[in-house]
PDB file of N, CA and C in Angstrom:
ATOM      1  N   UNK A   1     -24.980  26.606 -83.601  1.00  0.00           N
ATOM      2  CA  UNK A   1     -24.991  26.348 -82.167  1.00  0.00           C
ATOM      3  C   UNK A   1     -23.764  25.518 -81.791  1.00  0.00           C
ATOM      4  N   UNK A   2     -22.965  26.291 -80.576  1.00  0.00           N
ATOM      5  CA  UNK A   2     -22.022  25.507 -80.337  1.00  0.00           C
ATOM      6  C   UNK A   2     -22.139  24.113 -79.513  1.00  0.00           C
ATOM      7  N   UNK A   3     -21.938  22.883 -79.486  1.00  0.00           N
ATOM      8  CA  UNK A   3     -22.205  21.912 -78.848  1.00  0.00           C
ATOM      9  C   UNK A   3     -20.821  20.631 -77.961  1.00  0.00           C
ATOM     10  N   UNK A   4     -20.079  21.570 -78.104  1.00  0.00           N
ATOM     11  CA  UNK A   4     -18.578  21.588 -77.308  1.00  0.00           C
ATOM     12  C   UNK A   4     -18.794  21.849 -75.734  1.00  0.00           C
ATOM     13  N   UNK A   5     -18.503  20.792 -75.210  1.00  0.00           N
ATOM     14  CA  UNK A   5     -18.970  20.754 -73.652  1.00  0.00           C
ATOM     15  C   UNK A   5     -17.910  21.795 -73.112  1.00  0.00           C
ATOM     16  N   UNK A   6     -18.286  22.138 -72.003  1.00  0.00           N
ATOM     17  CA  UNK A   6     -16.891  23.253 -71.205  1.00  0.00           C
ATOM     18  C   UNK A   6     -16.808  22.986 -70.033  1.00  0.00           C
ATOM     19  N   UNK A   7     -15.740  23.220 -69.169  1.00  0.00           N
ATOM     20  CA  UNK A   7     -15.938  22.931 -67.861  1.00  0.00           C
ATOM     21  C   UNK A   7     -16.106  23.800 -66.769  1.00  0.00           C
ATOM     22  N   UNK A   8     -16.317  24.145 -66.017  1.00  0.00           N
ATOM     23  CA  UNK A   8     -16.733  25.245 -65.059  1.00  0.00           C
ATOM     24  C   UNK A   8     -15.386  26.207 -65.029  1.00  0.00           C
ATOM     25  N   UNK A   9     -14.538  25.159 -65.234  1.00  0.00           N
ATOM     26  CA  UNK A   9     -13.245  26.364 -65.205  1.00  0.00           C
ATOM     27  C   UNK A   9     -13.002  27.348 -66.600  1.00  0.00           C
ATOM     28  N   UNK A  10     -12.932  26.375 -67.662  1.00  0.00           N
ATOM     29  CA  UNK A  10     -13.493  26.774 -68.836  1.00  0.00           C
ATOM     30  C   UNK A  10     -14.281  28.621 -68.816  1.00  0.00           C
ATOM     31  N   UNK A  11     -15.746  28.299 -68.302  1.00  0.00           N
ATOM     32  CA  UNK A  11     -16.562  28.830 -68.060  1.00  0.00           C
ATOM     33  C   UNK A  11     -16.185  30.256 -67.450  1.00  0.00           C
ATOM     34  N   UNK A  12     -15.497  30.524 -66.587  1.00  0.00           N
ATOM     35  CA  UNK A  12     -15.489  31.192 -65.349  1.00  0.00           C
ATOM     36  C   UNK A  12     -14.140  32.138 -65.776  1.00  0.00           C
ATOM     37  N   UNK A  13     -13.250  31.034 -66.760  1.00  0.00           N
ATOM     38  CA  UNK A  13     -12.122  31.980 -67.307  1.00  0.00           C
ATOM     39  C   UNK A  13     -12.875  33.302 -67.996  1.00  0.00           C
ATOM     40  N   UNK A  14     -14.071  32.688 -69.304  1.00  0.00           N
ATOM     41  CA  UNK A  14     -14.707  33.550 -69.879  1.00  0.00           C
ATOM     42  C   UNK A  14     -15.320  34.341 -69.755  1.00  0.00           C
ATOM     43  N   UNK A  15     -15.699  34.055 -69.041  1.00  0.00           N
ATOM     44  CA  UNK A  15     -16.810  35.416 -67.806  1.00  0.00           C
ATOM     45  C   UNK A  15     -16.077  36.373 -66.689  1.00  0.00           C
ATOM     46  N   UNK A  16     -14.254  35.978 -66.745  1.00  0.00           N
ATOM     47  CA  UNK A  16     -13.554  36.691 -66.156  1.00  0.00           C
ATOM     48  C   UNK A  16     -13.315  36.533 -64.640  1.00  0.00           C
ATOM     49  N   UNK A  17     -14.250  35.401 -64.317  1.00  0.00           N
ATOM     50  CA  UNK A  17     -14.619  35.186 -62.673  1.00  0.00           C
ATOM     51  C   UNK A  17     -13.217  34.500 -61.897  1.00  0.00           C
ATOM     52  N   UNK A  18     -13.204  34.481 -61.198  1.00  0.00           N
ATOM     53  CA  UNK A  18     -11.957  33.880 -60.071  1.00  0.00           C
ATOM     54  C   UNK A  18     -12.260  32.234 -60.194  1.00  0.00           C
ATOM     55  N   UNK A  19     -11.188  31.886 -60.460  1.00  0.00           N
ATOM     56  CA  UNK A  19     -11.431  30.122 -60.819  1.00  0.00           C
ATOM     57  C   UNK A  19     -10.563  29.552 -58.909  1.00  0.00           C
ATOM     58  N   UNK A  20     -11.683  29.302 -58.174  1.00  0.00           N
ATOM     59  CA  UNK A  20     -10.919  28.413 -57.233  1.00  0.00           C
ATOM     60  C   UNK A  20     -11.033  27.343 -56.620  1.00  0.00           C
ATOM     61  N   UNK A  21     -10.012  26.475 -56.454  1.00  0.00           N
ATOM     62  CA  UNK A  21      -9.884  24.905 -56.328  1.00  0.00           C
ATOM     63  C   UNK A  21      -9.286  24.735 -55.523  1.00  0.00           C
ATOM     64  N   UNK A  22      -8.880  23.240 -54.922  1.00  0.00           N
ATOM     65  CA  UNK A  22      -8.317  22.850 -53.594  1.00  0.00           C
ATOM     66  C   UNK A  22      -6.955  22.791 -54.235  1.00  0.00           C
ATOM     67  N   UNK A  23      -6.428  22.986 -52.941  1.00  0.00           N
ATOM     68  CA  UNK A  23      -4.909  22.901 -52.957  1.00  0.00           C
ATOM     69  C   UNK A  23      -4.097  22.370 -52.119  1.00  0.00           C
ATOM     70  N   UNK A  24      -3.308  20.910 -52.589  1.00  0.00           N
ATOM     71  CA  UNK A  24      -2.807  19.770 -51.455  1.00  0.00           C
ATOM     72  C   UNK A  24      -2.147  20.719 -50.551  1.00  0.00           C
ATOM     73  N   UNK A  25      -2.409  20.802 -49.466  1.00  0.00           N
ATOM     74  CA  UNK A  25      -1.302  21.378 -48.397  1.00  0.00           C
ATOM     75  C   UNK A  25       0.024  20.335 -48.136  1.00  0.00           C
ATOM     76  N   UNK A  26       0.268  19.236 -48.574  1.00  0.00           N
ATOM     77  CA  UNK A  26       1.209  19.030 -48.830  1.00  0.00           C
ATOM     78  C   UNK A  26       2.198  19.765 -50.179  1.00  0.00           C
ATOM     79  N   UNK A  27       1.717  20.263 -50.671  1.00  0.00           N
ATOM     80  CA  UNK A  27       2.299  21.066 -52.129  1.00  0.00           C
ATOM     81  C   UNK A  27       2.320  22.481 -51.983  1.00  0.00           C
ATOM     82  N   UNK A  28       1.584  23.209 -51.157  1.00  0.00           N
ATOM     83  CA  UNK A  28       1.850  24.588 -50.779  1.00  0.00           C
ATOM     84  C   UNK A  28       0.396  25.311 -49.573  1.00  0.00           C
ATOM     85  N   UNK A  29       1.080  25.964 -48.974  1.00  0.00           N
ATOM     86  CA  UNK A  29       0.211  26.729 -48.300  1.00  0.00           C
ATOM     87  C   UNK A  29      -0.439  28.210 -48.648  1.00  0.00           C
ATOM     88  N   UNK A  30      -1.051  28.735 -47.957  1.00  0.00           N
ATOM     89  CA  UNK A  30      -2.187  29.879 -47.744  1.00  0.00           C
ATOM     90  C   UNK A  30      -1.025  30.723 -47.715  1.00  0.00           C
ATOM     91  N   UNK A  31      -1.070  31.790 -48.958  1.00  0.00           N
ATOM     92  CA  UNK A  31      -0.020  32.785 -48.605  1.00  0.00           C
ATOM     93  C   UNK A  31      -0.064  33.671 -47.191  1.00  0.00           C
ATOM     94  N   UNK A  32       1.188  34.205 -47.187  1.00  0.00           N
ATOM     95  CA  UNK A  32       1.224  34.822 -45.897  1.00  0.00           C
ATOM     96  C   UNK A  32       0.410  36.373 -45.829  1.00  0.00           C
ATOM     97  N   UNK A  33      -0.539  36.812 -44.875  1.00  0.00           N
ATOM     98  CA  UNK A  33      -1.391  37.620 -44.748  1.00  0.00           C
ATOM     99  C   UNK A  33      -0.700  38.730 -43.664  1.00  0.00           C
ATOM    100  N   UNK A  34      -0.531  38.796 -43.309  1.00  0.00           N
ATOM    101  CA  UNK A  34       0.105  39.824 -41.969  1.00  0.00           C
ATOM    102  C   UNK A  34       0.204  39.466 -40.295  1.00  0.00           C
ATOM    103  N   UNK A  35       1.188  39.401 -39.951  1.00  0.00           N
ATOM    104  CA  UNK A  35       1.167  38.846 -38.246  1.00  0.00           C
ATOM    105  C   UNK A  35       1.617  37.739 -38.259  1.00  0.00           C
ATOM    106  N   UNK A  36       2.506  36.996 -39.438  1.00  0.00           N
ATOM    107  CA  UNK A  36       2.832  35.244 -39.115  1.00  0.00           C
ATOM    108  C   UNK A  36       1.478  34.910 -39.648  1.00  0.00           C
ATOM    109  N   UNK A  37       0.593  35.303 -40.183  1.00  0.00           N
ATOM    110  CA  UNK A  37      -0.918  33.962 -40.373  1.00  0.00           C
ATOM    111  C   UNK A  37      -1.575  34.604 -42.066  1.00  0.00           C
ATOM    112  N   UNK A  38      -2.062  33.209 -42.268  1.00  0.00           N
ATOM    113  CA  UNK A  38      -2.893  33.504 -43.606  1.00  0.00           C
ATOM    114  C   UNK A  38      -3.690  34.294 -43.362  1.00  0.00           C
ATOM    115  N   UNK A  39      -4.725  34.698 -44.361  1.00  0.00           N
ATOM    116  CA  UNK A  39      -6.058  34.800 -44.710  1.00  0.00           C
ATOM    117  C   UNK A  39      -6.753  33.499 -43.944  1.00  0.00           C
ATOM    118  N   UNK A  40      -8.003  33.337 -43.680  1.00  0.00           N
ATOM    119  CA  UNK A  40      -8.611  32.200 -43.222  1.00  0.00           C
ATOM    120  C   UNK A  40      -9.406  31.804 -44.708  1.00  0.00           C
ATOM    121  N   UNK A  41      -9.167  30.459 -44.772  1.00  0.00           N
ATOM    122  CA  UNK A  41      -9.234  29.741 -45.978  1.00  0.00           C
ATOM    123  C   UNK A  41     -10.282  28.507 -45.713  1.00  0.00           C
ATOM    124  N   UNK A  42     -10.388  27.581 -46.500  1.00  0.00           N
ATOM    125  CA  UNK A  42     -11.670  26.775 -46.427  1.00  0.00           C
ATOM    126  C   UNK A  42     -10.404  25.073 -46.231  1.00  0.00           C
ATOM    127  N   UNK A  43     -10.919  24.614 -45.090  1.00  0.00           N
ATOM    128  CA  UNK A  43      -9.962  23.193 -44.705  1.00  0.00           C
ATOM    129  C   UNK A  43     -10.814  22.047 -45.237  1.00  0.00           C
ATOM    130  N   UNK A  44      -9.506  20.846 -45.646  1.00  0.00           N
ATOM    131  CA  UNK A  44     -10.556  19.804 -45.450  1.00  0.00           C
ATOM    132  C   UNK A  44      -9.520  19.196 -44.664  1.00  0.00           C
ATOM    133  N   UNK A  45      -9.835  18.023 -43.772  1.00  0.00           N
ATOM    134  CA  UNK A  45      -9.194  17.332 -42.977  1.00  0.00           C
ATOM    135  C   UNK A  45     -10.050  16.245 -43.103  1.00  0.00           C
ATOM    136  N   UNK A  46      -9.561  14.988 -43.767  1.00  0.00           N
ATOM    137  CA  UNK A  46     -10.261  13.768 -43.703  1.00  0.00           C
ATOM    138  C   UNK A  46     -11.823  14.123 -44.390  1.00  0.00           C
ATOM    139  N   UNK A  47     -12.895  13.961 -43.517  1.00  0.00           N
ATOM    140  CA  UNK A  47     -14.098  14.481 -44.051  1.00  0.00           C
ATOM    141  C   UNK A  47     -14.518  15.633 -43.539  1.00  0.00           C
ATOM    142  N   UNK A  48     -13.898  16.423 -42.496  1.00  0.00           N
ATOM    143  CA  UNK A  48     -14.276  17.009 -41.670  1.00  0.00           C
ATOM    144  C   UNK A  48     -13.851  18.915 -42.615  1.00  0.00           C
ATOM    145  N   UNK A  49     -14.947  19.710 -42.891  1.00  0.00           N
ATOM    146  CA  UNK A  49     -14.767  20.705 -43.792  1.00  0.00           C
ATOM    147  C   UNK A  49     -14.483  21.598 -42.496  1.00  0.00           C
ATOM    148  N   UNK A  50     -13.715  23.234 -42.379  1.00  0.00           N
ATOM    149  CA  UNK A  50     -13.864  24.366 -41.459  1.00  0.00           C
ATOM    150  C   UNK A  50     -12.964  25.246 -42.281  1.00  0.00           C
ATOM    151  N   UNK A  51     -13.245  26.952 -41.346  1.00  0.00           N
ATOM    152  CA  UNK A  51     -12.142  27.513 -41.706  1.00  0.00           C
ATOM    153  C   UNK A  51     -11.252  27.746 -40.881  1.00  0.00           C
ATOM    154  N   UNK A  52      -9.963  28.125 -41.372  1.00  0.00           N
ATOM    155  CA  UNK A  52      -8.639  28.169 -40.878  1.00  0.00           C
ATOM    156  C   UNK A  52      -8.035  29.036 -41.169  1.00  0.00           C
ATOM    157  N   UNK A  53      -6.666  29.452 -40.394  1.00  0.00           N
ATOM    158  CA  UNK A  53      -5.497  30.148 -41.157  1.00  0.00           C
ATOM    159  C   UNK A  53      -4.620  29.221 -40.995  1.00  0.00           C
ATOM    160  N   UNK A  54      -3.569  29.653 -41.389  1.00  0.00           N
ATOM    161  CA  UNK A  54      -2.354  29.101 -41.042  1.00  0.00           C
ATOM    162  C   UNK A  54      -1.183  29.546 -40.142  1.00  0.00           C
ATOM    163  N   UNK A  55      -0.484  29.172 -39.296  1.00  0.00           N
ATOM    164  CA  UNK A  55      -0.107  30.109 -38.415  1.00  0.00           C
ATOM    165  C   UNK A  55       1.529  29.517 -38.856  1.00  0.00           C
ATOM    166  N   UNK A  56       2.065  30.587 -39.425  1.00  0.00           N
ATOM    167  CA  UNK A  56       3.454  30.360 -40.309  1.00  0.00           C
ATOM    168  C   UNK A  56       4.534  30.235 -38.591  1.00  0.00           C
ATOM    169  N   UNK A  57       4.425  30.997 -37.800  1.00  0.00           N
ATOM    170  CA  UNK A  57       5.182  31.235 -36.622  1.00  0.00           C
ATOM    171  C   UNK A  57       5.138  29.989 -35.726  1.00  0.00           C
ATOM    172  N   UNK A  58       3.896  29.020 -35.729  1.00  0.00           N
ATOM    173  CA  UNK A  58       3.685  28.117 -35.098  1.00  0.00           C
ATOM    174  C   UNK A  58       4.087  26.768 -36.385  1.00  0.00           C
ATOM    175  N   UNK A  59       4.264  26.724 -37.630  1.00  0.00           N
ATOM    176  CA  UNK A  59       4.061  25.970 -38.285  1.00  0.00           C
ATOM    177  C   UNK A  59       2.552  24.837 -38.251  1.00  0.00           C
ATOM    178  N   UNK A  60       1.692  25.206 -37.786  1.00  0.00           N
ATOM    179  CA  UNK A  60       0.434  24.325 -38.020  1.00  0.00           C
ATOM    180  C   UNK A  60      -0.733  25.566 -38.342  1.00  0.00           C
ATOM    181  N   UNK A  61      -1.572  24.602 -38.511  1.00  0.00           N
ATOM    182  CA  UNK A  61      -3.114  25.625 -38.472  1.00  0.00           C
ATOM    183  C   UNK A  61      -3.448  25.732 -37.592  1.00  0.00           C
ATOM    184  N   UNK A  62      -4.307  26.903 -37.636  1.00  0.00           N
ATOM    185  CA  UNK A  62      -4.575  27.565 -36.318  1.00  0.00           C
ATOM    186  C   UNK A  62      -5.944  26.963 -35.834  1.00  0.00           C
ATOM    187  N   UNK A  63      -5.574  26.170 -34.328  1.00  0.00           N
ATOM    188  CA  UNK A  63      -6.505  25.939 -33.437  1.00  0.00           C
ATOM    189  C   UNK A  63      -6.969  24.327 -33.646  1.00  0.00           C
ATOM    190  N   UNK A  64      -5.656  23.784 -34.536  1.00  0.00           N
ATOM    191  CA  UNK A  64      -6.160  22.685 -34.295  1.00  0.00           C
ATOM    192  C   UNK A  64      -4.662  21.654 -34.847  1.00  0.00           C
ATOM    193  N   UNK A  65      -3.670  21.626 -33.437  1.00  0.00           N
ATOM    194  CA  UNK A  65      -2.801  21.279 -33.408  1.00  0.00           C
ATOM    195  C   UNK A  65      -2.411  19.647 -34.057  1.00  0.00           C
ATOM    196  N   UNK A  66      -3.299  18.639 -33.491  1.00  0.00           N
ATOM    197  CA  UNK A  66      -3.615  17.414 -33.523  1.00  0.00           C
ATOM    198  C   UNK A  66      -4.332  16.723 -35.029  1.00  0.00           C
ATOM    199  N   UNK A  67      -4.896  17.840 -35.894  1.00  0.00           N
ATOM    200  CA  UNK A  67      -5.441  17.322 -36.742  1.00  0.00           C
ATOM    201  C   UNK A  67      -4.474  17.706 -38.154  1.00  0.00           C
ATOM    202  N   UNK A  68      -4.718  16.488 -39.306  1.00  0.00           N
ATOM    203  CA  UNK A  68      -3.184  16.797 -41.004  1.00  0.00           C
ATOM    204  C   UNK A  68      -4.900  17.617 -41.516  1.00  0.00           C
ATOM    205  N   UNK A  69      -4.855  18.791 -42.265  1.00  0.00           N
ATOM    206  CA  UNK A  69      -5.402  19.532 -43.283  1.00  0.00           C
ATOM    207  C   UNK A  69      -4.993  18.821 -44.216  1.00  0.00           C
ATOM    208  N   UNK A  70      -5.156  18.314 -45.388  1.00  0.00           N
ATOM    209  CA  UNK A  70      -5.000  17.551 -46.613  1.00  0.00           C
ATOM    210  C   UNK A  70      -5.098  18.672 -47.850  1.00  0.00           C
ATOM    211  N   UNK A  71      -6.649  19.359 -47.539  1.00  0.00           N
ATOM    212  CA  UNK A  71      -6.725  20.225 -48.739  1.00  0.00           C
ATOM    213  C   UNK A  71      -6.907  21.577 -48.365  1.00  0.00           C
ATOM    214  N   UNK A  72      -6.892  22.922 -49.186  1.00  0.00           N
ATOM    215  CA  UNK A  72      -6.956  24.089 -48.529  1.00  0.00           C
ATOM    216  C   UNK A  72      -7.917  24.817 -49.901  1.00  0.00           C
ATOM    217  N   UNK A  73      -8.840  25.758 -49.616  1.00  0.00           N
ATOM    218  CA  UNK A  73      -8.748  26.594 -50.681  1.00  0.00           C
ATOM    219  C   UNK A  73      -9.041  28.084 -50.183  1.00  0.00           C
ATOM    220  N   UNK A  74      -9.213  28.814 -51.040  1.00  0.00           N
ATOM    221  CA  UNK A  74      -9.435  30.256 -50.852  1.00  0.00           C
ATOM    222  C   UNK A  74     -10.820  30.159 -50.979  1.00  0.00           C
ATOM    223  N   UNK A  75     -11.443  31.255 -49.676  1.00  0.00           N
ATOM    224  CA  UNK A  75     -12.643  31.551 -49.680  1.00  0.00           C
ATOM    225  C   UNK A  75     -13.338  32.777 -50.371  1.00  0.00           C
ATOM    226  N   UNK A  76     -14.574  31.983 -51.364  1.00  0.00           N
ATOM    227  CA  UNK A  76     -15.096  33.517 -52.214  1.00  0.00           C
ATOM    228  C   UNK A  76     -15.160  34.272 -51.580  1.00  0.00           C
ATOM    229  N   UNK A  77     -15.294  35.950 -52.659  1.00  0.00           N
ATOM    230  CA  UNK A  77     -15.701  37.180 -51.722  1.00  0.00           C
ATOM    231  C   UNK A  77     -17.080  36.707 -51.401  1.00  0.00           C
ATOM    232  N   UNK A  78     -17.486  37.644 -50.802  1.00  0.00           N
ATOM    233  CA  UNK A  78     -18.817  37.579 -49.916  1.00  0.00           C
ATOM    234  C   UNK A  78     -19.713  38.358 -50.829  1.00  0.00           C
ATOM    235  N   UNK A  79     -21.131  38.182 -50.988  1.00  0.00           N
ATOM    236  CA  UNK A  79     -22.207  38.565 -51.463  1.00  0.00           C
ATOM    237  C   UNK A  79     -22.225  40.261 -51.437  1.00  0.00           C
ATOM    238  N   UNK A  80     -22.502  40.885 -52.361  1.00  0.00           N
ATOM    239  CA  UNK A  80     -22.783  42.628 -51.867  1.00  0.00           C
ATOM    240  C   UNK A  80     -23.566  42.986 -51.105  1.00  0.00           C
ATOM    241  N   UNK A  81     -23.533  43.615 -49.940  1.00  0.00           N
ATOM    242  CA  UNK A  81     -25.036  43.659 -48.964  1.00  0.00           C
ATOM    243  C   UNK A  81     -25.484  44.998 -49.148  1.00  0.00           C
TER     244      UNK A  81
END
């Protein structure tokens, strides 16, 4: 029995699954999606969680001029319906 702890990332490599984590938006943004704007991605701003794109043409996120995004990540696919 193996008794070697692993970590979710660990984990998720092995099972082949999509490993995703936050990403300082000071260090890079939401690749570019079509039209000037990301994909809509998962924000954090201070404590405050939403989703967003990024609007490359405007240089901010979209719809919320006034507020710094700190962290960004990619949102899972969606459940099979």
């Amino acid at each position: 029995m193996n008794t070697e702890k692993t970590t979710i990332e660990e984990q998720a490599i092995a099972f082949n699954l999509p490993v995703i984590r936050w990403v300082a938006a000071s260090e890079e943004l939401p690749p570019l999606y079509r039209l000037g704007m990301s994909r809509d991605v998962l924000t954090l701003a201070g404590i405050k969680m939403s989703v967003k794109s990024y609007d490359y043409e405007l240089g901010r996120w979209n719809g919320s001029p006034h507020i710094t995004v700190k962290y960004w990540m990619e949102l899972p696919e969606p459940p099979c319906v």
